[in-house]
PDB file of N, CA and C in Angstrom:
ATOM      1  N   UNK A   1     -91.148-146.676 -36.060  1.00  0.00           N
ATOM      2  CA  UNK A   1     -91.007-145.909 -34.835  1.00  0.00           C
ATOM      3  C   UNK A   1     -90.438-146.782 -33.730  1.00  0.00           C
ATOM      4  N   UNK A   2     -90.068-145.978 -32.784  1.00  0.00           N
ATOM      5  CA  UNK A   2     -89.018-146.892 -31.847  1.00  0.00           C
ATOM      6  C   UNK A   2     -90.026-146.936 -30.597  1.00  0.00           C
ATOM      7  N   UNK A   3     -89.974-148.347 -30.196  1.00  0.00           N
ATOM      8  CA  UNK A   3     -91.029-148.794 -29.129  1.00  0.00           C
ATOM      9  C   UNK A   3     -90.615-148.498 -27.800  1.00  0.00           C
ATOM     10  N   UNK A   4     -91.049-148.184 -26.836  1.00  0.00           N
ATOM     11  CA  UNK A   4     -90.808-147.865 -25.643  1.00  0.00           C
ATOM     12  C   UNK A   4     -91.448-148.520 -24.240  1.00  0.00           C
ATOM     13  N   UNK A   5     -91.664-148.673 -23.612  1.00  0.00           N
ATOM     14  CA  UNK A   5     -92.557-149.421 -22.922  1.00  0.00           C
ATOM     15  C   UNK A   5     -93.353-148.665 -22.279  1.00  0.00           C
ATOM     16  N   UNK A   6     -94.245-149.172 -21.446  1.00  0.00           N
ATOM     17  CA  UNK A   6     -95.532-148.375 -21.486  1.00  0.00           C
ATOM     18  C   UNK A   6     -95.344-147.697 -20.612  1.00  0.00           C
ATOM     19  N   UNK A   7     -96.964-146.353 -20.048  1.00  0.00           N
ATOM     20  CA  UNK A   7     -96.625-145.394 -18.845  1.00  0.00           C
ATOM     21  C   UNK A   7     -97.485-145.446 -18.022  1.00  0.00           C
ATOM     22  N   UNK A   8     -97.074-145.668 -16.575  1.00  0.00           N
ATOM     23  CA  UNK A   8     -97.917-145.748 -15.256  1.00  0.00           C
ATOM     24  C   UNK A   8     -97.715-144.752 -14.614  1.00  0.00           C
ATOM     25  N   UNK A   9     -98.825-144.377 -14.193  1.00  0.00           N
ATOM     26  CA  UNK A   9     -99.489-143.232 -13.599  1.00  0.00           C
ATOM     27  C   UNK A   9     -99.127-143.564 -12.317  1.00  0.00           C
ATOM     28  N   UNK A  10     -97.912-142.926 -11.631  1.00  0.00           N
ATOM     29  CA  UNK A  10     -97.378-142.803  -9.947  1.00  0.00           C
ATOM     30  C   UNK A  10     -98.693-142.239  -9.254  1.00  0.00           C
ATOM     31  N   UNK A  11     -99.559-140.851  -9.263  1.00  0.00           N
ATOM     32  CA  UNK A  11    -100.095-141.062  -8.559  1.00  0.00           C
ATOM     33  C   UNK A  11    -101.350-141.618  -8.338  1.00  0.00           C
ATOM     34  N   UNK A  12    -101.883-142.198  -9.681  1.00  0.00           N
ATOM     35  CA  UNK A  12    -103.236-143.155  -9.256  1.00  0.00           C
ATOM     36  C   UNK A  12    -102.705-144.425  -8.714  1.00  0.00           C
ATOM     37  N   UNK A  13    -101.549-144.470  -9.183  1.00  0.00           N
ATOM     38  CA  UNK A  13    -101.061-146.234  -8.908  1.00  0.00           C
ATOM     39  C   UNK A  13    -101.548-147.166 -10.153  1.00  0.00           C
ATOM     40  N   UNK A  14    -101.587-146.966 -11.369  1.00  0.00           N
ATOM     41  CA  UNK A  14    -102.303-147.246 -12.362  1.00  0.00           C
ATOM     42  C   UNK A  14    -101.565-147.280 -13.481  1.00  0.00           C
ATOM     43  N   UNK A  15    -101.644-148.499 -14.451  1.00  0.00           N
ATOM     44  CA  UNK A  15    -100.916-148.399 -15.716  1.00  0.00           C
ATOM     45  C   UNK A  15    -102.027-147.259 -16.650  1.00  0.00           C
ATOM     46  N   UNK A  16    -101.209-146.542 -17.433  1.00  0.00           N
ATOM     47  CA  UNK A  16    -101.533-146.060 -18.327  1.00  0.00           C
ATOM     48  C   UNK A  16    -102.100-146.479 -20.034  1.00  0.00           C
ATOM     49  N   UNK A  17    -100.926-146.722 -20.339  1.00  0.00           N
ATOM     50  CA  UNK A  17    -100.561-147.865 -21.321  1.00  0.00           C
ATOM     51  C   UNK A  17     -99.831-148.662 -21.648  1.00  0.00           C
ATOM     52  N   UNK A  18     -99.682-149.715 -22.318  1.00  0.00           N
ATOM     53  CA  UNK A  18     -98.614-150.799 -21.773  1.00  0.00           C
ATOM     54  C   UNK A  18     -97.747-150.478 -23.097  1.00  0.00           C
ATOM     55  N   UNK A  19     -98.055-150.135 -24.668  1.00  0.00           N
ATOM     56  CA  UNK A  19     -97.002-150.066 -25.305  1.00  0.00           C
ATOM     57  C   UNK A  19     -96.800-148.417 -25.974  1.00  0.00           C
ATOM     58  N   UNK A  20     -96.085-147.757 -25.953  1.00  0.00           N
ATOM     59  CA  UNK A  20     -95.956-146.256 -26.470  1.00  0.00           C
ATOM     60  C   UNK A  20     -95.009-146.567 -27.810  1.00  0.00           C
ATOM     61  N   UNK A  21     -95.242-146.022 -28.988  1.00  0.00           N
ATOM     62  CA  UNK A  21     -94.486-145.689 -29.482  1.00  0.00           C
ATOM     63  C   UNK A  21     -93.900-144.457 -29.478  1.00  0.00           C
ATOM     64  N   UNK A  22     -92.373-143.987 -29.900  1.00  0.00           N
ATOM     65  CA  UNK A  22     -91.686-142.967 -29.781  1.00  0.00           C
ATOM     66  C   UNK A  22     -91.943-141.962 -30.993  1.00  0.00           C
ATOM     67  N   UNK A  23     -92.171-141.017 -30.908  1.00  0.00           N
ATOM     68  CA  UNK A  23     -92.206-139.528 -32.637  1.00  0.00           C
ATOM     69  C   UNK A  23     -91.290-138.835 -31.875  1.00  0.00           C
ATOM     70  N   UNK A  24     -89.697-138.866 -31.974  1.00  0.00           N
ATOM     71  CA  UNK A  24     -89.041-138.127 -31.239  1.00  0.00           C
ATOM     72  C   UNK A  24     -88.279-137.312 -32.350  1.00  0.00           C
ATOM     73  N   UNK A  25     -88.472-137.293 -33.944  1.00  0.00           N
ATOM     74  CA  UNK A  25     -87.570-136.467 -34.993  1.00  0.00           C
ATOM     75  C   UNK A  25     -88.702-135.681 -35.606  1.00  0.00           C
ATOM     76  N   UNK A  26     -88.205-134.532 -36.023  1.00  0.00           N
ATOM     77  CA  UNK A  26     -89.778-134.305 -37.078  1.00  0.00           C
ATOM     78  C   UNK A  26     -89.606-134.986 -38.047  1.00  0.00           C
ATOM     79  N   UNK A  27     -89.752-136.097 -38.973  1.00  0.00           N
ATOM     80  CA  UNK A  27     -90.604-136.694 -39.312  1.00  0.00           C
ATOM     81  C   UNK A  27     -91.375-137.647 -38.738  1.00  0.00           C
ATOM     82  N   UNK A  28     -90.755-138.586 -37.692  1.00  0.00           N
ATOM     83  CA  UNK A  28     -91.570-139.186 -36.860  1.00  0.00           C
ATOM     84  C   UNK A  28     -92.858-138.572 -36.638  1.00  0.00           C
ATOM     85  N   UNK A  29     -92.529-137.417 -36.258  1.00  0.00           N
ATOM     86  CA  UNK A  29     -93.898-136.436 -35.348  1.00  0.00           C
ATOM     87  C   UNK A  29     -94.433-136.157 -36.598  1.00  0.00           C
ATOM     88  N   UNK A  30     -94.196-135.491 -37.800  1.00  0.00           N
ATOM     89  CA  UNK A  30     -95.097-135.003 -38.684  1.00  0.00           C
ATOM     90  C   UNK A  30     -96.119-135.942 -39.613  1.00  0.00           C
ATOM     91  N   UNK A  31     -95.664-137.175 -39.431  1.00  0.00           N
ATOM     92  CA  UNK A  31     -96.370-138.108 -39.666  1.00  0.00           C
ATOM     93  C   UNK A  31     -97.168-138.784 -38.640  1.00  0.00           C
ATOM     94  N   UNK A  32     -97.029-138.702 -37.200  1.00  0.00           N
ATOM     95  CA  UNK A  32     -98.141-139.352 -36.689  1.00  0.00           C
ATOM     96  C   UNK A  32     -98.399-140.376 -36.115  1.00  0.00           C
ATOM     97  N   UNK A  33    -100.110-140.374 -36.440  1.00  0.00           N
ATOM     98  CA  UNK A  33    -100.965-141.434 -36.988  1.00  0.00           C
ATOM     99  C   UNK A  33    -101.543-141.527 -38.077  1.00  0.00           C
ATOM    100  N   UNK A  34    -101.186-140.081 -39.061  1.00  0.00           N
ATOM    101  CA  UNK A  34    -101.595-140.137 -40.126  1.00  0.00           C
ATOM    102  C   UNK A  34    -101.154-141.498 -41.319  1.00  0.00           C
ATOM    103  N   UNK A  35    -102.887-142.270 -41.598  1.00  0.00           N
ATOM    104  CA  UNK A  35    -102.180-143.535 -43.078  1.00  0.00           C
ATOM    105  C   UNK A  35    -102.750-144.846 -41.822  1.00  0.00           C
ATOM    106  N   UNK A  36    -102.843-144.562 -40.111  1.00  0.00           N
ATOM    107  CA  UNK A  36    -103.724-145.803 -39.598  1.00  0.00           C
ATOM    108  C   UNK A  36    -105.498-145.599 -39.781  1.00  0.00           C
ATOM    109  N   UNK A  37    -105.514-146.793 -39.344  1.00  0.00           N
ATOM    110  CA  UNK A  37    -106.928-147.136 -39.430  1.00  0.00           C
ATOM    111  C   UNK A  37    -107.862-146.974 -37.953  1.00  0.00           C
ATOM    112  N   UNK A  38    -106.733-146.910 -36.915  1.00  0.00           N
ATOM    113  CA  UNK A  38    -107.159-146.632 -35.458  1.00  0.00           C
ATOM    114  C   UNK A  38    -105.821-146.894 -34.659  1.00  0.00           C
ATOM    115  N   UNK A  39    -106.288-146.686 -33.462  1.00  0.00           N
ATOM    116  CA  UNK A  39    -105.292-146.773 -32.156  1.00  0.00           C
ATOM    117  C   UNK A  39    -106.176-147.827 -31.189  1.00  0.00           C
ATOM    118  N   UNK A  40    -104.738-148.702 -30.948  1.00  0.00           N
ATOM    119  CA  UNK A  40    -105.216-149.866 -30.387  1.00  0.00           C
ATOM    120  C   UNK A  40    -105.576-149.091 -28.930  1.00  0.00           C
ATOM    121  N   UNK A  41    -106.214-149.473 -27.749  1.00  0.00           N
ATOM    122  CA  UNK A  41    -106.924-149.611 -26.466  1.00  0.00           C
ATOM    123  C   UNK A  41    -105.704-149.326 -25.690  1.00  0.00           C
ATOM    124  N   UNK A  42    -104.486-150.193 -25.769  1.00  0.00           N
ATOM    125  CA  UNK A  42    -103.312-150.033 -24.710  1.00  0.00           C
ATOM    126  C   UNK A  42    -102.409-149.414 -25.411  1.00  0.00           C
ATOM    127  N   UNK A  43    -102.441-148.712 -26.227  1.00  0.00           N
ATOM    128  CA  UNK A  43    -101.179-148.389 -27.184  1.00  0.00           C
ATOM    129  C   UNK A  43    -101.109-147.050 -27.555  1.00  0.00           C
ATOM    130  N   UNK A  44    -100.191-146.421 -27.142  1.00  0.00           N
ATOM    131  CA  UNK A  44    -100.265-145.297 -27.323  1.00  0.00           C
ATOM    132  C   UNK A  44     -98.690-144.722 -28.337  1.00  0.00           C
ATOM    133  N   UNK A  45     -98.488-142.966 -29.062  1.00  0.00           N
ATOM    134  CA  UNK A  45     -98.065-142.414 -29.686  1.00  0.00           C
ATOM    135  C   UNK A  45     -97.660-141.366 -28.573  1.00  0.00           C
ATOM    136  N   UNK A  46     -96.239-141.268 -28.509  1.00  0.00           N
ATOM    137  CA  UNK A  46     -95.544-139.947 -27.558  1.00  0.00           C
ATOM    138  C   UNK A  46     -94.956-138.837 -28.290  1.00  0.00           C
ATOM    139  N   UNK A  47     -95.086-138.038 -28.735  1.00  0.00           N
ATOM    140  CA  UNK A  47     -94.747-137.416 -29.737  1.00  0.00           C
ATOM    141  C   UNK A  47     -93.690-135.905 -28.543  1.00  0.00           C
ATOM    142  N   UNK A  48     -92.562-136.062 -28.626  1.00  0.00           N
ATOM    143  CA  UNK A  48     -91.668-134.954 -28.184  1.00  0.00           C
ATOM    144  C   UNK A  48     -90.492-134.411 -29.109  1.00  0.00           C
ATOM    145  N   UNK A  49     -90.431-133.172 -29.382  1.00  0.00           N
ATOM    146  CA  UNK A  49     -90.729-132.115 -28.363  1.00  0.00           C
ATOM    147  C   UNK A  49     -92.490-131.781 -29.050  1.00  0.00           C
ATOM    148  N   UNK A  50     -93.511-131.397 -28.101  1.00  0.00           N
ATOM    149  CA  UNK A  50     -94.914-131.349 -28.758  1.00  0.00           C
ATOM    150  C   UNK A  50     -95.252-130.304 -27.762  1.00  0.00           C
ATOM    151  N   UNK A  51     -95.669-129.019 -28.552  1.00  0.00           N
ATOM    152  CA  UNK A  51     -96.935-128.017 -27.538  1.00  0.00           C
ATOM    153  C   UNK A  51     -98.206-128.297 -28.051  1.00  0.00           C
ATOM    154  N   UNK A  52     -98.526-128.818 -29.463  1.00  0.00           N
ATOM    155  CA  UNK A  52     -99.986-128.810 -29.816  1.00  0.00           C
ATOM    156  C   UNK A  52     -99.558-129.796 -30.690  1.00  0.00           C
ATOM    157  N   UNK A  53    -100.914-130.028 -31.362  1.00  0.00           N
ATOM    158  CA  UNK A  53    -101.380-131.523 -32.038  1.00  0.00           C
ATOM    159  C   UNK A  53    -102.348-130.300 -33.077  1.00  0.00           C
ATOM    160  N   UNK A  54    -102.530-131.451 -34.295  1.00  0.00           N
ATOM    161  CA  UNK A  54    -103.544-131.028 -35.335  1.00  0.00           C
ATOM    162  C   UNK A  54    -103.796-132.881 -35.944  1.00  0.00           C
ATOM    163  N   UNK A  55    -105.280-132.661 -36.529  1.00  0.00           N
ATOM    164  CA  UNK A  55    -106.277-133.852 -36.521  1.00  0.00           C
ATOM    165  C   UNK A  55    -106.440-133.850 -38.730  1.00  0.00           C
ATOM    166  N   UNK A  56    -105.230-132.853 -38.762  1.00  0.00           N
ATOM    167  CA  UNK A  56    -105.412-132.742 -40.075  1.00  0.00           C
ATOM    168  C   UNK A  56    -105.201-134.309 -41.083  1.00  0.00           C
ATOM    169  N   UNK A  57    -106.367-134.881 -41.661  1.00  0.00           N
ATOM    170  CA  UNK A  57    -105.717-136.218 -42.279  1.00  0.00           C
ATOM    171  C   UNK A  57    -106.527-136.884 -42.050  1.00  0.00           C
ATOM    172  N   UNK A  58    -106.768-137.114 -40.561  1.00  0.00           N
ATOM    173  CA  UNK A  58    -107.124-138.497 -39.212  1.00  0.00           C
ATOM    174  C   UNK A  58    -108.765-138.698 -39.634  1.00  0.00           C
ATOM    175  N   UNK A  59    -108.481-140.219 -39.503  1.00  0.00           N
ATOM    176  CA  UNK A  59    -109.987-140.644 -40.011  1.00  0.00           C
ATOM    177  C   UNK A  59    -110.285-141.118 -38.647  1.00  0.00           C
ATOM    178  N   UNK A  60    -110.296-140.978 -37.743  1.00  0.00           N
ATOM    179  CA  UNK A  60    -110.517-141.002 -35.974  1.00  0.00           C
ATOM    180  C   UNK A  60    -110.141-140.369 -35.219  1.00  0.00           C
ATOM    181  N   UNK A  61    -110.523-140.160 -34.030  1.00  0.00           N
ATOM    182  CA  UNK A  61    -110.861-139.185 -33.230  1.00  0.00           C
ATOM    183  C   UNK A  61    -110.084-140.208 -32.306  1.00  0.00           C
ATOM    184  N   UNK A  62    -109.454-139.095 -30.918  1.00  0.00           N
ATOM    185  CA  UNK A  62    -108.349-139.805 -30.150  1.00  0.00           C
ATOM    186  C   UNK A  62    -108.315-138.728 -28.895  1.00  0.00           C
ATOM    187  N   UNK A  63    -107.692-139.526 -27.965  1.00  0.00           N
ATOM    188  CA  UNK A  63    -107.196-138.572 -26.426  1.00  0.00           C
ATOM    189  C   UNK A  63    -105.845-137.966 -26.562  1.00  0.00           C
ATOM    190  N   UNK A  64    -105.906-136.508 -25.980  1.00  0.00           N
ATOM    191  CA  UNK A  64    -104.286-136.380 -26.275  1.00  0.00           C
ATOM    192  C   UNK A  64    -104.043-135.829 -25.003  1.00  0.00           C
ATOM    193  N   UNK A  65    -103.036-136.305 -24.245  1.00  0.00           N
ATOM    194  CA  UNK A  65    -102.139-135.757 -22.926  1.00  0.00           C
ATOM    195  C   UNK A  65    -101.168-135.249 -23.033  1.00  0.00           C
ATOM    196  N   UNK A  66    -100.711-134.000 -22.932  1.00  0.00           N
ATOM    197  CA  UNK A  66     -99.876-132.840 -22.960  1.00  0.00           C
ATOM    198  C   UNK A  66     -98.863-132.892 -21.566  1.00  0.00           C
ATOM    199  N   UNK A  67     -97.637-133.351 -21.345  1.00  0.00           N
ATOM    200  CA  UNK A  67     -96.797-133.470 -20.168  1.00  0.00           C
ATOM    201  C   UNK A  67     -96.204-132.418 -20.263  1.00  0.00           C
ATOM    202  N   UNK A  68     -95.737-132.182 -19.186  1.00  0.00           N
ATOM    203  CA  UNK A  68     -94.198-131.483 -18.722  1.00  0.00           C
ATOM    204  C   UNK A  68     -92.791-132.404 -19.168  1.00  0.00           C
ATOM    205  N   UNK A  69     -91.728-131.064 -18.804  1.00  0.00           N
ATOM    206  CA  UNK A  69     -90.566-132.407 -18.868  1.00  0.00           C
ATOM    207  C   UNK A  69     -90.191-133.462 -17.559  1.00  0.00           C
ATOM    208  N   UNK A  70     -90.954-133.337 -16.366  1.00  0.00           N
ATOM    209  CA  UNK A  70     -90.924-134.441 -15.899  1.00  0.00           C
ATOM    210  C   UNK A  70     -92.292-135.498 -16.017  1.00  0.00           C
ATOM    211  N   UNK A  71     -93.124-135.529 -17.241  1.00  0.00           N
ATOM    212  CA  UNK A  71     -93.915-136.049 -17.566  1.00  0.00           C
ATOM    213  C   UNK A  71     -95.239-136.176 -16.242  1.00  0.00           C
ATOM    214  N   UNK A  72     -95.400-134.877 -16.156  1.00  0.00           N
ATOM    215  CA  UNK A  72     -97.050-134.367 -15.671  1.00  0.00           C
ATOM    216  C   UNK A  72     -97.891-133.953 -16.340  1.00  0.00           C
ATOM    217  N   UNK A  73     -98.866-134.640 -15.757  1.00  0.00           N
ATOM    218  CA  UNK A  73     -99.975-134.270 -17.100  1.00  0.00           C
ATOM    219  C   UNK A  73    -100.676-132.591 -17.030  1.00  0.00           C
ATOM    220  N   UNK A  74    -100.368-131.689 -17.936  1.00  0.00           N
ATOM    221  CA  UNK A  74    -100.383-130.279 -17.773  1.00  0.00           C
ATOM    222  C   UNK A  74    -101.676-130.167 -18.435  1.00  0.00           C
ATOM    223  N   UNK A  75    -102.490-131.252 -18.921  1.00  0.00           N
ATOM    224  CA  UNK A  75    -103.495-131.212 -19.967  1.00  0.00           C
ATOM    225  C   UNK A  75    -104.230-132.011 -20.993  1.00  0.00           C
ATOM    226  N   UNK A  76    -105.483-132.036 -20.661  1.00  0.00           N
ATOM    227  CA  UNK A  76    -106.028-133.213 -21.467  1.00  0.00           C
ATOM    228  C   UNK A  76    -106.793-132.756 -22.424  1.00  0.00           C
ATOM    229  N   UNK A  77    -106.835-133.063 -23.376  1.00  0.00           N
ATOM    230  CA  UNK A  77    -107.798-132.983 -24.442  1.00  0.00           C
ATOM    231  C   UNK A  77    -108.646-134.325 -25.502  1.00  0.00           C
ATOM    232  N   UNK A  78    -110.084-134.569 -24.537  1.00  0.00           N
ATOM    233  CA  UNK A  78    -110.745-135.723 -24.837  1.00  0.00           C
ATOM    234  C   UNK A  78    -111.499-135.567 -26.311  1.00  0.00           C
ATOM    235  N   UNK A  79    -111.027-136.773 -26.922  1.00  0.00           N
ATOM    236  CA  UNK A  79    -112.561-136.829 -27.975  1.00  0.00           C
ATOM    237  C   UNK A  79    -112.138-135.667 -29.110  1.00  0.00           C
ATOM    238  N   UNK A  80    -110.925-135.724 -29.035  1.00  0.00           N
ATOM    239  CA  UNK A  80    -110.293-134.556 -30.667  1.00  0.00           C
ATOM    240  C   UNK A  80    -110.686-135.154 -31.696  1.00  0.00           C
ATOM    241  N   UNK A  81    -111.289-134.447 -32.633  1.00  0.00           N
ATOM    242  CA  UNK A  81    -111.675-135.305 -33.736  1.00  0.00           C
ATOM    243  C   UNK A  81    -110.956-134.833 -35.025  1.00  0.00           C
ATOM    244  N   UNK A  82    -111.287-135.903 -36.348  1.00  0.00           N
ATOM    245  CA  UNK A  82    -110.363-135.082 -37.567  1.00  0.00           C
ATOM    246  C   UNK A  82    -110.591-134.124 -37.919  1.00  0.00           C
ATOM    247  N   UNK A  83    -109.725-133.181 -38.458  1.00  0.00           N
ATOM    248  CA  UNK A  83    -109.914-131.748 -39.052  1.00  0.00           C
ATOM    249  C   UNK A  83    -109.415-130.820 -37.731  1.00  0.00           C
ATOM    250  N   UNK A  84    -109.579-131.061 -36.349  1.00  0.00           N
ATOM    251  CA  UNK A  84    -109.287-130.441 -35.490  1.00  0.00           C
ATOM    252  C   UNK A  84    -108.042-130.086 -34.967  1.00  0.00           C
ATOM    253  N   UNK A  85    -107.760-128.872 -34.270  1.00  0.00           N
ATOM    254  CA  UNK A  85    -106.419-128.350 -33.930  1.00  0.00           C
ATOM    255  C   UNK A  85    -106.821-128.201 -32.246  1.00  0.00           C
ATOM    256  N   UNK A  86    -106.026-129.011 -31.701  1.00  0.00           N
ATOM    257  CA  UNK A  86    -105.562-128.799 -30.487  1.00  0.00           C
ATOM    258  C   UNK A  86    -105.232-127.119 -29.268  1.00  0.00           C
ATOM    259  N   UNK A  87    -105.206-126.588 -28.525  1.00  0.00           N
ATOM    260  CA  UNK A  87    -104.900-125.714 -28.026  1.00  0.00           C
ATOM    261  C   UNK A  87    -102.936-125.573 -28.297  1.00  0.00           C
ATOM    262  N   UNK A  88    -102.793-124.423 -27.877  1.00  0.00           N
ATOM    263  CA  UNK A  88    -101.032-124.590 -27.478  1.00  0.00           C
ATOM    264  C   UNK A  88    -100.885-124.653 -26.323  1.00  0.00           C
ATOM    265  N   UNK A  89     -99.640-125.017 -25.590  1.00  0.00           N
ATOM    266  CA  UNK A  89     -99.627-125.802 -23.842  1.00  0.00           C
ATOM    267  C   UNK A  89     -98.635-125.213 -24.048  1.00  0.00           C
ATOM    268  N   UNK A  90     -98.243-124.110 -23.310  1.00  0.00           N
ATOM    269  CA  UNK A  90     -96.679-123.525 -23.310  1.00  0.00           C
ATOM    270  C   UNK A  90     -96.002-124.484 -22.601  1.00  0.00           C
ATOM    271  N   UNK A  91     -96.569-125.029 -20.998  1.00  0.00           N
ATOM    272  CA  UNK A  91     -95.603-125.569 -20.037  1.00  0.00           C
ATOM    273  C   UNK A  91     -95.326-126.870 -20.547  1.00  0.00           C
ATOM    274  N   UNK A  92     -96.320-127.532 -21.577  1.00  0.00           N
ATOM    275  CA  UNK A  92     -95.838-128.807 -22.536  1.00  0.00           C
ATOM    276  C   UNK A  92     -94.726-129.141 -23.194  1.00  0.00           C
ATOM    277  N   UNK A  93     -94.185-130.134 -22.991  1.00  0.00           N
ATOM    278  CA  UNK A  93     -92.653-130.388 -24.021  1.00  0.00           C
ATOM    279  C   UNK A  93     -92.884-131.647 -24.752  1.00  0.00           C
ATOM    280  N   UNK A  94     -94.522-132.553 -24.151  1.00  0.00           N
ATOM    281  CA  UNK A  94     -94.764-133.970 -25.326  1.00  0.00           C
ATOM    282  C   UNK A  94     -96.012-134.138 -24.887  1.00  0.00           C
ATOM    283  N   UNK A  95     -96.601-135.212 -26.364  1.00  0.00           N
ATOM    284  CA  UNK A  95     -97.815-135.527 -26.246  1.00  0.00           C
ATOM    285  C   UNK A  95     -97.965-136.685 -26.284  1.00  0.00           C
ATOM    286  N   UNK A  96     -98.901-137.472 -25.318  1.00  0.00           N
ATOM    287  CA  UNK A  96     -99.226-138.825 -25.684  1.00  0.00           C
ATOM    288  C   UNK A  96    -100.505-139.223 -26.409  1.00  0.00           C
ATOM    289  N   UNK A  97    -100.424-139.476 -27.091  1.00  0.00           N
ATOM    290  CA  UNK A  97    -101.352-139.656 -27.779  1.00  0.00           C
ATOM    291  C   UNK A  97    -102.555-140.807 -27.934  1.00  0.00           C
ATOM    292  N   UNK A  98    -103.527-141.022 -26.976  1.00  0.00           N
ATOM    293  CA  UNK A  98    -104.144-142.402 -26.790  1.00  0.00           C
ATOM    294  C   UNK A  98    -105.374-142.561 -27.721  1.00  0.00           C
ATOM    295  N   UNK A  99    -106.000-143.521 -27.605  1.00  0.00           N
ATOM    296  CA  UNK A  99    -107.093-144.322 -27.887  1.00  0.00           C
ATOM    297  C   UNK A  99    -108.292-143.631 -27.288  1.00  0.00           C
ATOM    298  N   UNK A 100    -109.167-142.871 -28.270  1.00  0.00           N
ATOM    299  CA  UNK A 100    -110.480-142.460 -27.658  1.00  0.00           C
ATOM    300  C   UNK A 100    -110.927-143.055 -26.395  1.00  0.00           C
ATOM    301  N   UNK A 101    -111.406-142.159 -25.523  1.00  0.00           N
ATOM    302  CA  UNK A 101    -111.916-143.181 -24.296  1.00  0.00           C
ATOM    303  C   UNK A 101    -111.325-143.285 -23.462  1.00  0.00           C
ATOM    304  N   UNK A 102    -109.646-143.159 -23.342  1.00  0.00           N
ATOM    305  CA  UNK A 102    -108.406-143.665 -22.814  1.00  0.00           C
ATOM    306  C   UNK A 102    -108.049-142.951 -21.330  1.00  0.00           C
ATOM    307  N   UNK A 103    -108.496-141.722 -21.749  1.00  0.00           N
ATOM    308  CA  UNK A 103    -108.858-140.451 -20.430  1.00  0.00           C
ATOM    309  C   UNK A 103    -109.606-140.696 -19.258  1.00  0.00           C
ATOM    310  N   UNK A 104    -110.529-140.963 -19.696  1.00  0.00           N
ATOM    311  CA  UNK A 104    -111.841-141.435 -18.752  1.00  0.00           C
ATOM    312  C   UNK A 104    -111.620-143.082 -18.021  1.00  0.00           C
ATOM    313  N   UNK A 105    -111.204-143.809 -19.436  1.00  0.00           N
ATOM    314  CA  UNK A 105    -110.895-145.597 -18.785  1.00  0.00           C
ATOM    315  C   UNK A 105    -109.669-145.333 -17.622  1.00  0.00           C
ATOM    316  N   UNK A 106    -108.614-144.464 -17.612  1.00  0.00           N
ATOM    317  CA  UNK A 106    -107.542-144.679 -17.132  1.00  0.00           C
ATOM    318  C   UNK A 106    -107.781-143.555 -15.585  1.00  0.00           C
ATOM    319  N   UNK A 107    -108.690-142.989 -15.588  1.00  0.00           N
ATOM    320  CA  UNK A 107    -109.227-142.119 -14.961  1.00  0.00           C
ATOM    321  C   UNK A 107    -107.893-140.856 -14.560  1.00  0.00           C
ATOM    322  N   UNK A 108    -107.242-140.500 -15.741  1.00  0.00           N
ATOM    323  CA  UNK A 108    -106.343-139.169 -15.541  1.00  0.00           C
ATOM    324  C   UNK A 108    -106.939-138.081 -15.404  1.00  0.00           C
ATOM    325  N   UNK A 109    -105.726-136.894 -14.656  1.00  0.00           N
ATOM    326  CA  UNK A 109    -106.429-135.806 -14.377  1.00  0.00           C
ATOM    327  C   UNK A 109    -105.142-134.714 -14.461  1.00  0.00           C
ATOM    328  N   UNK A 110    -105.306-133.785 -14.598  1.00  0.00           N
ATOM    329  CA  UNK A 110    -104.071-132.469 -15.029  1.00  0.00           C
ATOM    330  C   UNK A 110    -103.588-132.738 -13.264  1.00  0.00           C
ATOM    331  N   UNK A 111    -102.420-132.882 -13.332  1.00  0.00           N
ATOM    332  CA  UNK A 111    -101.225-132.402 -12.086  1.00  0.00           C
ATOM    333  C   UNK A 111    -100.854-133.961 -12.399  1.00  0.00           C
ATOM    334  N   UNK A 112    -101.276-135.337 -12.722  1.00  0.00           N
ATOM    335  CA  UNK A 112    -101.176-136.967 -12.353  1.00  0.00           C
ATOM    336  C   UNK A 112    -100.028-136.390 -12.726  1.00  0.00           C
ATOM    337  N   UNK A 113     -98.965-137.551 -12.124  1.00  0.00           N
ATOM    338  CA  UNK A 113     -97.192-137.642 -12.300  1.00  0.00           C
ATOM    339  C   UNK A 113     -97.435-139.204 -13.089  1.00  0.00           C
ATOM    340  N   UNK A 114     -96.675-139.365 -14.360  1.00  0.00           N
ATOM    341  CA  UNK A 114     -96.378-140.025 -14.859  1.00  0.00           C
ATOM    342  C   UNK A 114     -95.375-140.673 -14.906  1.00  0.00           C
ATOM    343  N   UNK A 115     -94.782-142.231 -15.134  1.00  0.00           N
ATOM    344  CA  UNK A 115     -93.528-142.652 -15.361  1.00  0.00           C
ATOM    345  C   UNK A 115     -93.270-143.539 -16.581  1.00  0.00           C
ATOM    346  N   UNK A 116     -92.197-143.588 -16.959  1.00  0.00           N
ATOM    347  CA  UNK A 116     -92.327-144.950 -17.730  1.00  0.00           C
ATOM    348  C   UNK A 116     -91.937-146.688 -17.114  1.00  0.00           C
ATOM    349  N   UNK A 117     -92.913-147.505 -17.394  1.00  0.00           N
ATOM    350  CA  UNK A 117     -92.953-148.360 -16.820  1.00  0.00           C
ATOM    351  C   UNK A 117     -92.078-149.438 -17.271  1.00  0.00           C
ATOM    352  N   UNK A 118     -91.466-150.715 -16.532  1.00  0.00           N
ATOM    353  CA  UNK A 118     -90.527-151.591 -17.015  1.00  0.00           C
ATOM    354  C   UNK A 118     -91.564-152.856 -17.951  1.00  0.00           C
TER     355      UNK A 118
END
């Protein structure tokens, strides 16, 4: 997957995460995280174009943030676990995909404006 650099949160003033990887083809996206063992703390999975997520596979449980296309957060969904299916986010066009916990540590909230960071 193609690395990207990480995303800071414009309006907390706050890094997000420092490394994202890219799921920008369907196979990228249809594969995942499915086949890891976890998600590192700063490292996150962006998966576009994305309205929903499924936990089908996943031997861990994870945060998922649902953006707009100017990458606002339209939606959080904490603590998804395996076997689980996500809601659909019409106004969504990608998902980031973090590290259990990642919601709360980074203290996001639905409307935050996101960027990608240098």
């Amino acid at each position: 997957m193609a690395l990207k650099r990480g995303l800071y949160n414009k309006t907390r003033e706050r890094p997000v995460v420092a490394k994202v990887d890219l799921a920008t083809t369907f196979f990228k996206r249809l594969k995942g995280l499915l086949g890891t063992k976890s998600l590192e703390e700063d490292h996150g999975l962006f998966l576009s174009p994305c309205k929903s997520i499924h936990m089908f596979g996943m031997k861990y449980a994870i945060d998922a943030v649902f953006l707009n296309k100017d990458l606002m957060v339209v939606e959080l969904v904490e603590n998804i676990q395996p076997g689980a299916v996500s809601g659909h986010y019409r106004d969504a066009l990608s998902c980031l995909e973090l590290a259990q916990g990642t919601i709360k540590r980074v203290n996001l909230e639905i409307g935050d404006q996101l960027c990608w960071s240098d």
